[in-house]
Protein backbone atom coordinates (compact mmCIF):
# COMPACT_ATOMS: atom_id res chain seq x y z
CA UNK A 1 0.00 0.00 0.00
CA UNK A 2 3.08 2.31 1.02
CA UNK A 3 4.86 2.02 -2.43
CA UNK A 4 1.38 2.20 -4.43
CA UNK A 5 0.85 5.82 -2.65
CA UNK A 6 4.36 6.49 -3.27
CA UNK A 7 4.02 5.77 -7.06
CA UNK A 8 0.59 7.93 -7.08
CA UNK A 9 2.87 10.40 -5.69
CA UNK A 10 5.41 10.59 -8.11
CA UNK A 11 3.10 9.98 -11.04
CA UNK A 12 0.95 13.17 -9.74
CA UNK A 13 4.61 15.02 -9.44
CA UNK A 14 5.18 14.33 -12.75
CA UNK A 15 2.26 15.37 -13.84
CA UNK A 16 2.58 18.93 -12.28
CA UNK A 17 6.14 19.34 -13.31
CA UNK A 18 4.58 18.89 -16.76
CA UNK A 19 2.02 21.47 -16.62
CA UNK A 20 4.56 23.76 -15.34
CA UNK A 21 7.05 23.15 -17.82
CA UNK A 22 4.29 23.87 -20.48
CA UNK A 23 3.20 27.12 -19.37
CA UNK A 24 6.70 28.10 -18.86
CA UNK A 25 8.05 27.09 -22.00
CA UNK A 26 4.65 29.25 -23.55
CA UNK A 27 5.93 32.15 -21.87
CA UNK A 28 9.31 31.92 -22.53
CA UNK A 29 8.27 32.02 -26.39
CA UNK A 30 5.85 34.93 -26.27
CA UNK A 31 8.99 37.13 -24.23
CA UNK A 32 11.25 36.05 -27.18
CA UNK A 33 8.98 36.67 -29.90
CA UNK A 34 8.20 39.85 -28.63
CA UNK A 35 11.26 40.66 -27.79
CA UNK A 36 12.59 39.59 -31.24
CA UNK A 37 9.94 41.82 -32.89
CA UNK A 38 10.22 45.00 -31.48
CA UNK A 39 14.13 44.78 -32.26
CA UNK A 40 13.55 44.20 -35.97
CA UNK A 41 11.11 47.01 -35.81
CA UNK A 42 13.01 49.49 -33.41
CA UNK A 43 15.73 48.59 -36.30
CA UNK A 44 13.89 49.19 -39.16
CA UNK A 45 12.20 52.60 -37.61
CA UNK A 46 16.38 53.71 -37.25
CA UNK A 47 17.13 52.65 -40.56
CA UNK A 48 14.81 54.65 -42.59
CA UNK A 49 15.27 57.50 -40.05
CA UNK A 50 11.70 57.46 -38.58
CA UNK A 51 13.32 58.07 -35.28
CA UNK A 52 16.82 59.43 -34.99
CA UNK A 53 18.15 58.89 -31.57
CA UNK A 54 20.43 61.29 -30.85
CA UNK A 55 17.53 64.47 -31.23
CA UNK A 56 15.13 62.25 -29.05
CA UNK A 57 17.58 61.88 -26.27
CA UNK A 58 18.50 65.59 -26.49
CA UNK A 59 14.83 66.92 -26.26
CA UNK A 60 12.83 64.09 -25.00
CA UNK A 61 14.91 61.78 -23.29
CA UNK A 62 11.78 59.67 -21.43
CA UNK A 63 10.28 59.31 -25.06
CA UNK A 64 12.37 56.20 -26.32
CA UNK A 65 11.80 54.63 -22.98
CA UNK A 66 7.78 54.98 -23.40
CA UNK A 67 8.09 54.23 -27.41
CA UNK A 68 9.26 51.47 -26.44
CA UNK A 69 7.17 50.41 -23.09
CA UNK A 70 3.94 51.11 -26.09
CA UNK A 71 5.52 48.95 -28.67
CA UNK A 72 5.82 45.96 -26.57
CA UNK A 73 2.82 46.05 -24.91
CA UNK A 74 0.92 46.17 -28.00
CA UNK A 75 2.93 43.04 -29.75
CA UNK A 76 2.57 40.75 -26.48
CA UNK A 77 -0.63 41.33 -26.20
CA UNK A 78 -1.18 40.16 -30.15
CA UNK A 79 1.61 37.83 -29.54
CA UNK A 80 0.03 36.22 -26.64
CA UNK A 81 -3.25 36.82 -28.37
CA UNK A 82 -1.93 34.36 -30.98
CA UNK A 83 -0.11 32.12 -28.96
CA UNK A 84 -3.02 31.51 -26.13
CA UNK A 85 -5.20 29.78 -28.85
CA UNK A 86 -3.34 26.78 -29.11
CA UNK A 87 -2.43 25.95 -25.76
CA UNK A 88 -6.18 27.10 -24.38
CA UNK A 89 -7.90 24.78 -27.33
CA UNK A 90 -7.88 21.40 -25.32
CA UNK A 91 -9.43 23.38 -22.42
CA UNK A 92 -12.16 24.65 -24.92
CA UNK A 93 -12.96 21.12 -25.67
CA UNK A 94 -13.18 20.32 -22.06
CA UNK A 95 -15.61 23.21 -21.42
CA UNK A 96 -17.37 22.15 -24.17
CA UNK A 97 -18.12 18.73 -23.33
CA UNK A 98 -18.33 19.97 -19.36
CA UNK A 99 -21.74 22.04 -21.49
CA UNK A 100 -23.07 19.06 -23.04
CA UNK A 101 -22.39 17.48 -19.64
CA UNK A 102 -24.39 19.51 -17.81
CA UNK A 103 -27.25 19.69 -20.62
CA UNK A 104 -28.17 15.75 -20.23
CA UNK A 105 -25.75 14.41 -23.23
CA UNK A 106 -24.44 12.02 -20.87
CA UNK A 107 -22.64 10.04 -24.22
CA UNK A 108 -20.09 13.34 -24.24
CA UNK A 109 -16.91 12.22 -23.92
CA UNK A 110 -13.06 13.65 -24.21
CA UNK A 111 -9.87 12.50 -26.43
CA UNK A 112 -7.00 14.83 -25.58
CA UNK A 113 -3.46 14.26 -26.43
CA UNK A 114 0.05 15.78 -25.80
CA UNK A 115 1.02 16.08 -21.94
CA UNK A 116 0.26 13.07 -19.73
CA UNK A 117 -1.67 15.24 -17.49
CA UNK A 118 -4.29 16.24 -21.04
CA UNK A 119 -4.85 12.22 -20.92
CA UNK A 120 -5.46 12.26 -17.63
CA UNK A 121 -8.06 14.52 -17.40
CA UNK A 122 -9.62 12.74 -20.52
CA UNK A 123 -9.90 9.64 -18.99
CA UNK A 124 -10.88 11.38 -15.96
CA UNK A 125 -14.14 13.18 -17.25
CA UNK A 126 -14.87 10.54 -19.45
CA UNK A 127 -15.11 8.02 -16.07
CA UNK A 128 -17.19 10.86 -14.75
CA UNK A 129 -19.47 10.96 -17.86
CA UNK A 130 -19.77 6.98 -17.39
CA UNK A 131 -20.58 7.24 -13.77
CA UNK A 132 -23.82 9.73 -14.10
CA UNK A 133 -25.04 8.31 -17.50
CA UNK A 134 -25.21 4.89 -15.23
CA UNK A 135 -26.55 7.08 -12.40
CA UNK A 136 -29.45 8.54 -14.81
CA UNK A 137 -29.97 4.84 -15.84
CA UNK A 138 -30.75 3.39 -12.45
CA UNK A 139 -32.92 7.06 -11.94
CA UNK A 140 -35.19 6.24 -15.22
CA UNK A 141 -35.09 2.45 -13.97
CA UNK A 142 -36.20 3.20 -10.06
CA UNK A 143 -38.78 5.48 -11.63
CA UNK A 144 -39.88 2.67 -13.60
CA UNK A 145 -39.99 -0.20 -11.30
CA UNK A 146 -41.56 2.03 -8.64
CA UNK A 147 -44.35 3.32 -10.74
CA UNK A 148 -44.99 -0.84 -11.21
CA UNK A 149 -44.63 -1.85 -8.49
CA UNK A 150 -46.82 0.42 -6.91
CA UNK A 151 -49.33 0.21 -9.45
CA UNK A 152 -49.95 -3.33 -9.91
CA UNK A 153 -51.34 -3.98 -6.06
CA UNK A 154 -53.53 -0.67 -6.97
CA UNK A 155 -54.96 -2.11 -10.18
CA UNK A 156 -55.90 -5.19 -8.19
CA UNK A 157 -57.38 -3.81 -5.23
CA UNK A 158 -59.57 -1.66 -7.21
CA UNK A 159 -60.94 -4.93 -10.12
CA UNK A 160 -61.22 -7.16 -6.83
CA UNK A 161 -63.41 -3.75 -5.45
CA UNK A 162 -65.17 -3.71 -7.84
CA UNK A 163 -66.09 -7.04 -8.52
CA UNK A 164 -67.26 -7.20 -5.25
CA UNK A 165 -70.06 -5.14 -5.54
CA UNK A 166 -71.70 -7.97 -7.83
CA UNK A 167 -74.75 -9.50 -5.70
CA UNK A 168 -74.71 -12.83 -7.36
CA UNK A 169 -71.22 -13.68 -5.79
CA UNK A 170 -71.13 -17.19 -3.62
CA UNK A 171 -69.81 -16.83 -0.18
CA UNK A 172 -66.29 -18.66 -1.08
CA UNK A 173 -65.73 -15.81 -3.95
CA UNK A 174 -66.42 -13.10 -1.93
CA UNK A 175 -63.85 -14.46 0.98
CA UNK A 176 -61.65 -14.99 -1.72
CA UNK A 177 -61.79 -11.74 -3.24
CA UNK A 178 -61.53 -10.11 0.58
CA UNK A 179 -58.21 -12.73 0.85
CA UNK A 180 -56.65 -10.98 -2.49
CA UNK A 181 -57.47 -7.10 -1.24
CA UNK A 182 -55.91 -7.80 2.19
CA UNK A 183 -52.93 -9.48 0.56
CA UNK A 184 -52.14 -6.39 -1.92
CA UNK A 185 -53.29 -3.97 0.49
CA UNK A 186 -50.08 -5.63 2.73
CA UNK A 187 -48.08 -5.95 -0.27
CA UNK A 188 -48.52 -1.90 -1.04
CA UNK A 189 -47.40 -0.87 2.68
CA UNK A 190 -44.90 -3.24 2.63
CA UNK A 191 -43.53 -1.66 -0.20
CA UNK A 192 -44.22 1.97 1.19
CA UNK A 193 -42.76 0.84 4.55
CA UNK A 194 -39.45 -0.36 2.62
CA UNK A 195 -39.13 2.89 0.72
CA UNK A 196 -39.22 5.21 3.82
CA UNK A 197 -37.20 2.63 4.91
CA UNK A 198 -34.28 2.72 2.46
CA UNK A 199 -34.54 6.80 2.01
CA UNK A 200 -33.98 6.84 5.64
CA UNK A 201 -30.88 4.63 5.28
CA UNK A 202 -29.55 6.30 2.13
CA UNK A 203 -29.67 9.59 3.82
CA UNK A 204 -27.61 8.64 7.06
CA UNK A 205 -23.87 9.10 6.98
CA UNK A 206 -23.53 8.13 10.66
CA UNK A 207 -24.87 5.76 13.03
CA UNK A 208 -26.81 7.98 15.60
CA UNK A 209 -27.90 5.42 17.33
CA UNK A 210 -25.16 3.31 18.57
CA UNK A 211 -25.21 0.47 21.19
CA UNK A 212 -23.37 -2.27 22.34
CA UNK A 213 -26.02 -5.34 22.30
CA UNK A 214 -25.97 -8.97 21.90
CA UNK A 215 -25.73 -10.00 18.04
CA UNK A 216 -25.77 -13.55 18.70
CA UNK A 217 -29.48 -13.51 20.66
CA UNK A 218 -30.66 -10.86 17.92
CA UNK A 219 -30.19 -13.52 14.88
CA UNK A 220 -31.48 -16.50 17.08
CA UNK A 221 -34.49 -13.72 17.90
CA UNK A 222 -34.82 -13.35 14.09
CA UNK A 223 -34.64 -16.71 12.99
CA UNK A 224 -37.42 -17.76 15.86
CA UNK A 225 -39.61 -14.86 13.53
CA UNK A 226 -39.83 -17.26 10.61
CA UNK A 227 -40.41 -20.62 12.52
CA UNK A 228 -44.25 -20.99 11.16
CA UNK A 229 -42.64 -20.28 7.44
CA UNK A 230 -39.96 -22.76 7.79
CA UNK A 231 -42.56 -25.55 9.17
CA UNK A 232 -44.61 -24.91 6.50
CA UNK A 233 -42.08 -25.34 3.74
CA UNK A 234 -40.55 -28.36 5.62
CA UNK A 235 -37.28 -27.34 5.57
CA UNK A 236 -34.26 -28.28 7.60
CA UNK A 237 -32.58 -25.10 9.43
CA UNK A 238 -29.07 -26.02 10.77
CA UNK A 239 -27.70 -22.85 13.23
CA UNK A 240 -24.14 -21.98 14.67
CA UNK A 241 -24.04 -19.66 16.30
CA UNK A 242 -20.57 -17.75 18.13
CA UNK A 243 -21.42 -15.78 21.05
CA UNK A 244 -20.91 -12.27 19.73
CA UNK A 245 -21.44 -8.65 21.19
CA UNK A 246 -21.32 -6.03 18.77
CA UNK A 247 -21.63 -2.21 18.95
CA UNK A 248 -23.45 -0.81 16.04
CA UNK A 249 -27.60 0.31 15.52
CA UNK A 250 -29.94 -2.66 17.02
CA UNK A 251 -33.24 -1.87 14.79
CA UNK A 252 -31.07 -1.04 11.54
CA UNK A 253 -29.13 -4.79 11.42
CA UNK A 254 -31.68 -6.55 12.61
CA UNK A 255 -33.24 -5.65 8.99
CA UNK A 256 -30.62 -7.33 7.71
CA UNK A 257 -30.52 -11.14 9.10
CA UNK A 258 -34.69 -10.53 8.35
CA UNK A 259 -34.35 -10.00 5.01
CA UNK A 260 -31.60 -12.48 4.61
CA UNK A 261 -33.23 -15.34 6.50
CA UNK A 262 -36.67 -14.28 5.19
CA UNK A 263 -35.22 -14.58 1.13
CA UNK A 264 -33.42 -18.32 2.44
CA UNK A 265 -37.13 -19.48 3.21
CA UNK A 266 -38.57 -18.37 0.30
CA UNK A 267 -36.35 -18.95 -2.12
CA UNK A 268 -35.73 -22.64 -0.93
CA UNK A 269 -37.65 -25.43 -2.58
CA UNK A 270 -39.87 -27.45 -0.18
CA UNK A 271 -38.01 -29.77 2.06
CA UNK A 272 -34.77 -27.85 1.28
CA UNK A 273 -31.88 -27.08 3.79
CA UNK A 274 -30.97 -23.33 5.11
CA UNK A 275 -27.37 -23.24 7.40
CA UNK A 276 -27.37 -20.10 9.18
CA UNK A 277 -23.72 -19.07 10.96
CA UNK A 278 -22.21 -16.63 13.12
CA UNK A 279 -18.77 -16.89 12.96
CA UNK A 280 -16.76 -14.68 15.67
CA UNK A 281 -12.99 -13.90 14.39
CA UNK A 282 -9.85 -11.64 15.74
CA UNK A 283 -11.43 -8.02 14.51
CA UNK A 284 -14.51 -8.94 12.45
CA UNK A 285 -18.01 -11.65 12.59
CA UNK A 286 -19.26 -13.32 10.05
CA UNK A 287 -22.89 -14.25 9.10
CA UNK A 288 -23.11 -17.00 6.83
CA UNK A 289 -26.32 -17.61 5.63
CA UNK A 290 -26.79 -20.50 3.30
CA UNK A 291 -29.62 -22.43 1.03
CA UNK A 292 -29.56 -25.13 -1.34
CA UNK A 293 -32.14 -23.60 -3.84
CA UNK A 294 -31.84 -22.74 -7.64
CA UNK A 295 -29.00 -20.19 -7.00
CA UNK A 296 -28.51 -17.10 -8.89
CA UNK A 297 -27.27 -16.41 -12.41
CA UNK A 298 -23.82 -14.30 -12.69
CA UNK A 299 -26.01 -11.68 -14.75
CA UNK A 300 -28.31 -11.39 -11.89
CA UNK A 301 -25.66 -11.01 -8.73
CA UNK A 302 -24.69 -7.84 -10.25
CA UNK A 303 -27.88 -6.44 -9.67
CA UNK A 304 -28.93 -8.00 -6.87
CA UNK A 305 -28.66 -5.11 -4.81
CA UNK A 306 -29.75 -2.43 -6.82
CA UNK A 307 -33.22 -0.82 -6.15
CA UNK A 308 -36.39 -2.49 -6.87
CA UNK A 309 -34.50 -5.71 -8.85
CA UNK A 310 -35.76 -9.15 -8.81
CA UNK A 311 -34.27 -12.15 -10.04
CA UNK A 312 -37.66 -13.82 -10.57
CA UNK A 313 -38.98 -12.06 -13.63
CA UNK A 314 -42.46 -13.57 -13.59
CA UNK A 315 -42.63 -11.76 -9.99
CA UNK A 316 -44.47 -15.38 -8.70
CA UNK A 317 -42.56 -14.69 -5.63
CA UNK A 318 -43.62 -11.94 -2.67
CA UNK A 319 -40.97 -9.16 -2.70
CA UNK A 320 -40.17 -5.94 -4.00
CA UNK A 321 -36.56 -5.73 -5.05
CA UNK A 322 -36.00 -3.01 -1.68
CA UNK A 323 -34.49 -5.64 1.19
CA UNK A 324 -30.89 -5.93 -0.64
CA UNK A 325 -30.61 -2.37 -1.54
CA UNK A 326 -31.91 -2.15 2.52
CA UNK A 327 -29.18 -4.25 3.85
CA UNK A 328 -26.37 -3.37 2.05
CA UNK A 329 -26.85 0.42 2.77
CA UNK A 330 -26.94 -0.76 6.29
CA UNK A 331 -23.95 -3.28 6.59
CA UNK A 332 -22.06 0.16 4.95
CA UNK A 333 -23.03 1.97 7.64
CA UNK A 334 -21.30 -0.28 9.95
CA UNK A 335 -18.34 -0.11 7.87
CA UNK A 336 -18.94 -3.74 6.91
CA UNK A 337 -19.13 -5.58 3.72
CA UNK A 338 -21.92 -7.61 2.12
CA UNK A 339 -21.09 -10.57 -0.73
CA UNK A 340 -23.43 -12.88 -2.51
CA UNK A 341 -21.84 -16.14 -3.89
CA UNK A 342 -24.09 -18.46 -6.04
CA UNK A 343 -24.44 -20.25 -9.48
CA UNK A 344 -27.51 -21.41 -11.19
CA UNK A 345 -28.87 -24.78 -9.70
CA UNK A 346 -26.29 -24.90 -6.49
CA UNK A 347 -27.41 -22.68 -3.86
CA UNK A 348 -26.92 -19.22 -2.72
CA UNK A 349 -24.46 -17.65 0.03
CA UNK A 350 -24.73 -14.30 1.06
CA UNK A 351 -21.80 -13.19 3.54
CA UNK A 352 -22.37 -10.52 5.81
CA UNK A 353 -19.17 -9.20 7.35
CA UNK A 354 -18.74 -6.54 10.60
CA UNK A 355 -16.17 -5.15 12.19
CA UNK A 356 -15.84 -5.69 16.28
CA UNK A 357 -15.18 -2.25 17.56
């Protein structure tokens, strides 16, 4: 790590010795060429006797001095003029794309060459460009997702509504309709719930609410929440658990081992097996959290934790794509890390890991 900020170092030295040999070498030139050209035309003026020396020095001895101080002002300033244009251009193109930037063309992008420092700021701004056209891509895709996902439980509410006001309904249909409008009528705060949640998470840059608590009783706590699920899919749950204390926000990671435990359950075919671990090390715990279902595809881990994604396409499972983008906004705030590991057909592993402060 030393010698890699040691070779940043230099290469940023570099960089500025560059820039400053440019700028000096740019002045150097316009002092010579000026320089050069008011001799040839102080010479020329003497030659055809537009100014003759020795009367000016007799009767005006200042004026030669201020001829001259006249003379070069006006050819640096042309000369520089002149000269400015081609050293200025590649920060014309910069401000120019910077323009386009800033109007929405988030394709703008800039190829400058000469100094080492010119191709670093290309590659720079054009890594900048890349960043907010993704950022304006996951905008236009929340905006999206959220306008579906909030509309579809609406749409049903209101049919089912409606086709409840029909007199010649049996008994069974109208419990079954009431079934549906409770279910999406949960579904919708759910999803408002998990909104406000993760704006309230997104917005936090420190943990306000810090305690020292047992980790290893929250998870069993959390597991015990999903008992009637787990019975009901049959499914084996094997749980080690290290005695842990942690400090960090109770409410805020207790989200977490929900929504991980509560994807395990769902996500595991009937009769399946879920491990659940708490591993305590030197400076940091693990939570393991394990299932042997149909695993994720590479395409869809690197999106698993963006806002309002779901692997399932068809959307035949309950969820709305907020629970990773949750979690992993919260393990951040602990300064942790969270990592999925999975293939198609052999399981999923999502790693949570904490530091012990």
């Amino acid at each position: 790590m030393i010698c890699k900020n040691s070779n940043s170092q230099k290469k940023q030295s570099h960089q500025r010795f560059g820039l400053t040999a440019l700028f000096s070498t740019i002045v150097f030139f316009i002092l010579l060429i000026t320089s050069i050209i008011i001799s040839i035309i102080g010479i020329l003026l003497i030659r055809i006797n537009a100014i003759n020396l020795s009367n000016l020095s007799r009767h005006e001895p200042l004026l030669p001095i201020f001829l001259l101080l006249i003379i070069s002002v006006v050819v640096g300033t042309v000369v520089s003029f002149m000269l400015s244009r081609f050293p200025l251009k590649p920060i014309r193109r910069v401000v120019d794309a910077i323009n386009r930037l800033a109007s929405g063309d988030f394709s703008a992008r800039l190829h400058l060459q000469g100094l080492s420092a010119f191709s670093e700021l290309a590659a720079s701004f054009n890594r900048m460009a890349e960043e907010l056209g993704s950022i304006e891509m996951l905008r236009v895709d929340f905006v999206d997702h959220f306008s579906h996902e909030f509309k579809t439980p609406i749409v049903s509410i209101k049919g089912f509504a409606e086709e409840l006001k029909h007199d010649d309904l049996t008994k069974e249909q109208r419990n079954e309709y009431l079934d549906i409008i409770i279910h999406e009528s949960s579904r919708l705060a759910q999803l408002a719930t998990n909104v406000l949640n993760l704006s309230r998470v997104e917005k936090q840059a420190i943990l306000a609410n810090r305690t020292r608590f047992d980790l290893t009783e929250q998870v069993r706590r959390c597991v015990l929440l999903f008992e009637k699920k787990w019975e009901q899919r049959k499914l084996n749950l094997n749980v080690e658990l290290d005695e842990v204390i942690i400090e960090g926000d109770d409410e805020l990671l207790s989200q977490v081992w929900l929504n991980l435990i509560d994807n395990a359950v769902k996500f595991t075919p009937e009769g399946g097996c879920v491990d659940i671990r708490l591993q305590k090390g030197e400076n940091t715990v693990l939570f393991i959290i394990r299932d042997d279902g149909y695993g994720i595809s590479e395409e869809a881990q690197r999106h698993i934790f963006d806002k309002f994604y779901q692997g399932d396409a068809s959307h035949t499972v309950s969820g709305n794509g907020l629970g990773l983008s949750i979690a992993r906004r919260v393990v951040s705030l602990h300064g942790g890390d969270i990592r999925c590991q999975s293939a198609d057909g052999a399981g999923t592993e999502f790693i949570v890991e904490l530091p012990l402060i």
